[in-house]
Structure formats: C-alpha cells, structure tokens
C-alpha atoms as a PDB file:
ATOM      1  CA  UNK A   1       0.000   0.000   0.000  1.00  0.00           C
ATOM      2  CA  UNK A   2       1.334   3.365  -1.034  1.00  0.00           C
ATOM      3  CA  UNK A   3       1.666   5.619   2.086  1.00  0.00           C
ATOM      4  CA  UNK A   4       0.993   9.189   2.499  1.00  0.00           C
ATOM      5  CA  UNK A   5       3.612  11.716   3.336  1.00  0.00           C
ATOM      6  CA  UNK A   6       1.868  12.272   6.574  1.00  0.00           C
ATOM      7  CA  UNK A   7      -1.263  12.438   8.678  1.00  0.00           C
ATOM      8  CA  UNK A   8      -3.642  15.132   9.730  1.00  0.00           C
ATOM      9  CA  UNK A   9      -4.261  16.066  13.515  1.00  0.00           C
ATOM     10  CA  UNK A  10      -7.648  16.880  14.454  1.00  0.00           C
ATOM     11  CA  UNK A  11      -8.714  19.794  17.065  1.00  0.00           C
ATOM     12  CA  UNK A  12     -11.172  17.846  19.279  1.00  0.00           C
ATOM     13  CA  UNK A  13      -8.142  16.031  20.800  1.00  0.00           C
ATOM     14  CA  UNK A  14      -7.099  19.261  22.290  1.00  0.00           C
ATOM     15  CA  UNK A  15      -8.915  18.751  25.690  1.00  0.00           C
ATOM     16  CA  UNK A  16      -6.651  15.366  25.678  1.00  0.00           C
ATOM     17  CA  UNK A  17      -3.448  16.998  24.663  1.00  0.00           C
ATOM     18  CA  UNK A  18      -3.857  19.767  26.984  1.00  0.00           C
ATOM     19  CA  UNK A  19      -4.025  17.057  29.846  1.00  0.00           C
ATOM     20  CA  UNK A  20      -0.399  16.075  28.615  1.00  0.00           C
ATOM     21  CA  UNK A  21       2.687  17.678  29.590  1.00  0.00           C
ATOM     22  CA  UNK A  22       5.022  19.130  26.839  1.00  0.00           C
ATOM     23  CA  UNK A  23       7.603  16.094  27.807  1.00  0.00           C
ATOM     24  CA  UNK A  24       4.707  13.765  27.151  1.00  0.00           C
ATOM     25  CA  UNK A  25       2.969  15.261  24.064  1.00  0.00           C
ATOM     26  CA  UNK A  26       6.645  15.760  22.448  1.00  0.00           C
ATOM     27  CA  UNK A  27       6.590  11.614  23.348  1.00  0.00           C
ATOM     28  CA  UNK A  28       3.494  11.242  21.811  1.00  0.00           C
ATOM     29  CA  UNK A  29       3.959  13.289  18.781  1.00  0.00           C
ATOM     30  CA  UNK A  30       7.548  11.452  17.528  1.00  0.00           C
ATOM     31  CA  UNK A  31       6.066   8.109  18.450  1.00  0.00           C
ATOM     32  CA  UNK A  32       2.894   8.402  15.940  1.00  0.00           C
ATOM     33  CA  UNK A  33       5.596   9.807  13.572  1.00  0.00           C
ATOM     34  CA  UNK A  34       7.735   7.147  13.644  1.00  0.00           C
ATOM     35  CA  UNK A  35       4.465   4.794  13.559  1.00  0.00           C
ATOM     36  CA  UNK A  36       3.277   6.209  10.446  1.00  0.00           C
ATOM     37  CA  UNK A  37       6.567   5.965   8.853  1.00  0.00           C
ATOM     38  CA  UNK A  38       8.031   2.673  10.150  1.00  0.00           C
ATOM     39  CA  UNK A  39       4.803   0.950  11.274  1.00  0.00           C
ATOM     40  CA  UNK A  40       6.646   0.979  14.816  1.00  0.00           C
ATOM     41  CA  UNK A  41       4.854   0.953  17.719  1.00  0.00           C
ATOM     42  CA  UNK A  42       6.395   2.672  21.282  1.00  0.00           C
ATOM     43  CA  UNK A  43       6.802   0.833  24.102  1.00  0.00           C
ATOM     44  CA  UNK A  44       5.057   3.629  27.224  1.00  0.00           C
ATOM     45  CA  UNK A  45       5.253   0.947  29.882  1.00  0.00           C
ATOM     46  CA  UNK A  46       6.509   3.833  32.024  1.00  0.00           C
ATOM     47  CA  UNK A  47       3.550   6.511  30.786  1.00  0.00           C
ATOM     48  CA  UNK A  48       0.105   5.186  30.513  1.00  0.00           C
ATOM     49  CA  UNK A  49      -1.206   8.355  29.702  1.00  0.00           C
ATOM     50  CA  UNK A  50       1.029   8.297  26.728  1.00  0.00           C
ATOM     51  CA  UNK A  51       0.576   4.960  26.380  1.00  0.00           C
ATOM     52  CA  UNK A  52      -3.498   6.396  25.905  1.00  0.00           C
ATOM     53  CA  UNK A  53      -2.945   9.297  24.097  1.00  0.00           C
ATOM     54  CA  UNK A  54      -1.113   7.422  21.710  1.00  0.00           C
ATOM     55  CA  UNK A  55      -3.624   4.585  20.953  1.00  0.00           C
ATOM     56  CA  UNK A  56      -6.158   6.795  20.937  1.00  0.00           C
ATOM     57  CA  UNK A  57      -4.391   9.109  18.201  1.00  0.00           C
ATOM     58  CA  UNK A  58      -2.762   5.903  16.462  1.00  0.00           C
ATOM     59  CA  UNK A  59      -6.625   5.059  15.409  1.00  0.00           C
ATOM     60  CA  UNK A  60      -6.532   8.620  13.905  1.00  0.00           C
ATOM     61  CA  UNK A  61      -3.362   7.903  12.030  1.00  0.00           C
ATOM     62  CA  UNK A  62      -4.695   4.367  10.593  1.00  0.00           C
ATOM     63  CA  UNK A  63      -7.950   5.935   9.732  1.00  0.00           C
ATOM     64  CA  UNK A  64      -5.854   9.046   7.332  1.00  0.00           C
ATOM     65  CA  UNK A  65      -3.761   5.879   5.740  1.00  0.00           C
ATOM     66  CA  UNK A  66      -7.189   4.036   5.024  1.00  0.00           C
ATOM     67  CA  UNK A  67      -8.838   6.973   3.212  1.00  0.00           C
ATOM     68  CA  UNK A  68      -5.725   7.732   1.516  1.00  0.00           C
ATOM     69  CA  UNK A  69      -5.597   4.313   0.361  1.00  0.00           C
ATOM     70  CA  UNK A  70      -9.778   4.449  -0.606  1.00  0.00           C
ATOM     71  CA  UNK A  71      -8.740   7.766  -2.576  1.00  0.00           C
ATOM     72  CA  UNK A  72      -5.468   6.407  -4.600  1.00  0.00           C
ATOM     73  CA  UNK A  73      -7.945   3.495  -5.543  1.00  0.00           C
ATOM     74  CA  UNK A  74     -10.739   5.635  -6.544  1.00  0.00           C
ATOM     75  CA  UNK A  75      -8.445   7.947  -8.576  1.00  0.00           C
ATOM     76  CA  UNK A  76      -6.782   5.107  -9.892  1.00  0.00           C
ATOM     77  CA  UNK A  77     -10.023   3.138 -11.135  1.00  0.00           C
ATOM     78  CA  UNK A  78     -11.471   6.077 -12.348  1.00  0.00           C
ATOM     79  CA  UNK A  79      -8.052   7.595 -14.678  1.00  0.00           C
ATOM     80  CA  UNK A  80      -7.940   3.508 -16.267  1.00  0.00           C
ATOM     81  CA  UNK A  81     -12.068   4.322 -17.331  1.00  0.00           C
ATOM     82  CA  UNK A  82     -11.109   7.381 -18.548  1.00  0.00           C
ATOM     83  CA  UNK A  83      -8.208   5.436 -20.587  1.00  0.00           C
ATOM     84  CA  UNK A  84     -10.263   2.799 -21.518  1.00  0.00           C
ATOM     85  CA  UNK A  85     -13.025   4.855 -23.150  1.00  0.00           C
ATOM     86  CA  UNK A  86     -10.267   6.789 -24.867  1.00  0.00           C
ATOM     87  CA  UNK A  87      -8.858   3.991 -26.212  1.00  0.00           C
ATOM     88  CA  UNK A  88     -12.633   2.976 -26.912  1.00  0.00           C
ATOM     89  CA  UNK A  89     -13.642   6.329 -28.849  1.00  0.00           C
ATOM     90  CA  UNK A  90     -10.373   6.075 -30.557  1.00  0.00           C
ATOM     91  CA  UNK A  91     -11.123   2.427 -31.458  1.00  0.00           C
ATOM     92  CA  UNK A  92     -14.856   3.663 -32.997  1.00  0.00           C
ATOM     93  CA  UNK A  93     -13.244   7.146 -35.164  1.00  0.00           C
ATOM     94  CA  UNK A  94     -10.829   4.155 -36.429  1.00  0.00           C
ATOM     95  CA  UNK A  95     -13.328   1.896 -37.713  1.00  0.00           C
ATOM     96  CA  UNK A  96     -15.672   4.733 -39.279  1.00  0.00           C
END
C-alpha cells in the first residue's frame, strides 16, 4: 500500500493533549511519527497516559492511511475508465 507523506491532527483532541505535559505530548507526537513511517509501535510501559494518548491518536493515524488508500484506488479506477473509453472512442473514429 502506497503511504501518504503524513497524517492530519484533528482539534477535538485538544482537551486530551492539553491534559499532557510538553515532555509527554513531544513523546506522543515522535512516536505516531515514527508509527506512520516505520509501522513501529512505542513501548510507554513507564507513561500510561502516553501509552493512551497514543492509541487513541494511532486510530486517527490508521484511519488518514485508510482513506488515503480508498482515494489512490478511486483515482486510480477512475483515470484507467477514462483510458479505456479513450482507447474505446479512438477504437470507434478508427473503424468509421
């Protein structure tokens, strides 16, 4: 699956970031980086409230690569119809 070059952040996690320290959310924020890139996952045995934050935000993260992935297919199906009925129209001025 082709990835996107990143993922959005949305603003009605704010009242769960603002809970978070700076330490934490700078935690949080290169983890879900490094997630999106390397498909690693942290290891916050020593934060749980990272450890939330993160799965909570993670489901954000795998929800951007799914619609990306929905919208390279739909683009994708939809530039080969536009090919085909080219190739189709082509085909027809051709044979007339």
């Amino acid at each position: 699956m082709k990835k996107p070059k990143g993922f959005f952040t949305y603003f009605h996690h704010s009242p769960m970031i603002n809970h978070l320290t700076d330490e934490q959310v700078g935690r949080v924020f290169k983890a879900l980086l490094k997630y999106g890139d390397e498909d690693v996952e942290p290891d916050f045995d020593d934060d749980h409230t990272c450890a939330l934050a993160f799965i909570i935000l993670k489901g954000e993260v795998d929800y951007n690569f799914e619609r990306y992935a929905e919208t390279c297919e739909s683009r994708s199906k939809a530039a080969k119809e536009r090919e085909a009925k080219k190739r189709e129209r082509a085909h027809d001025e051709e044979s007339h």
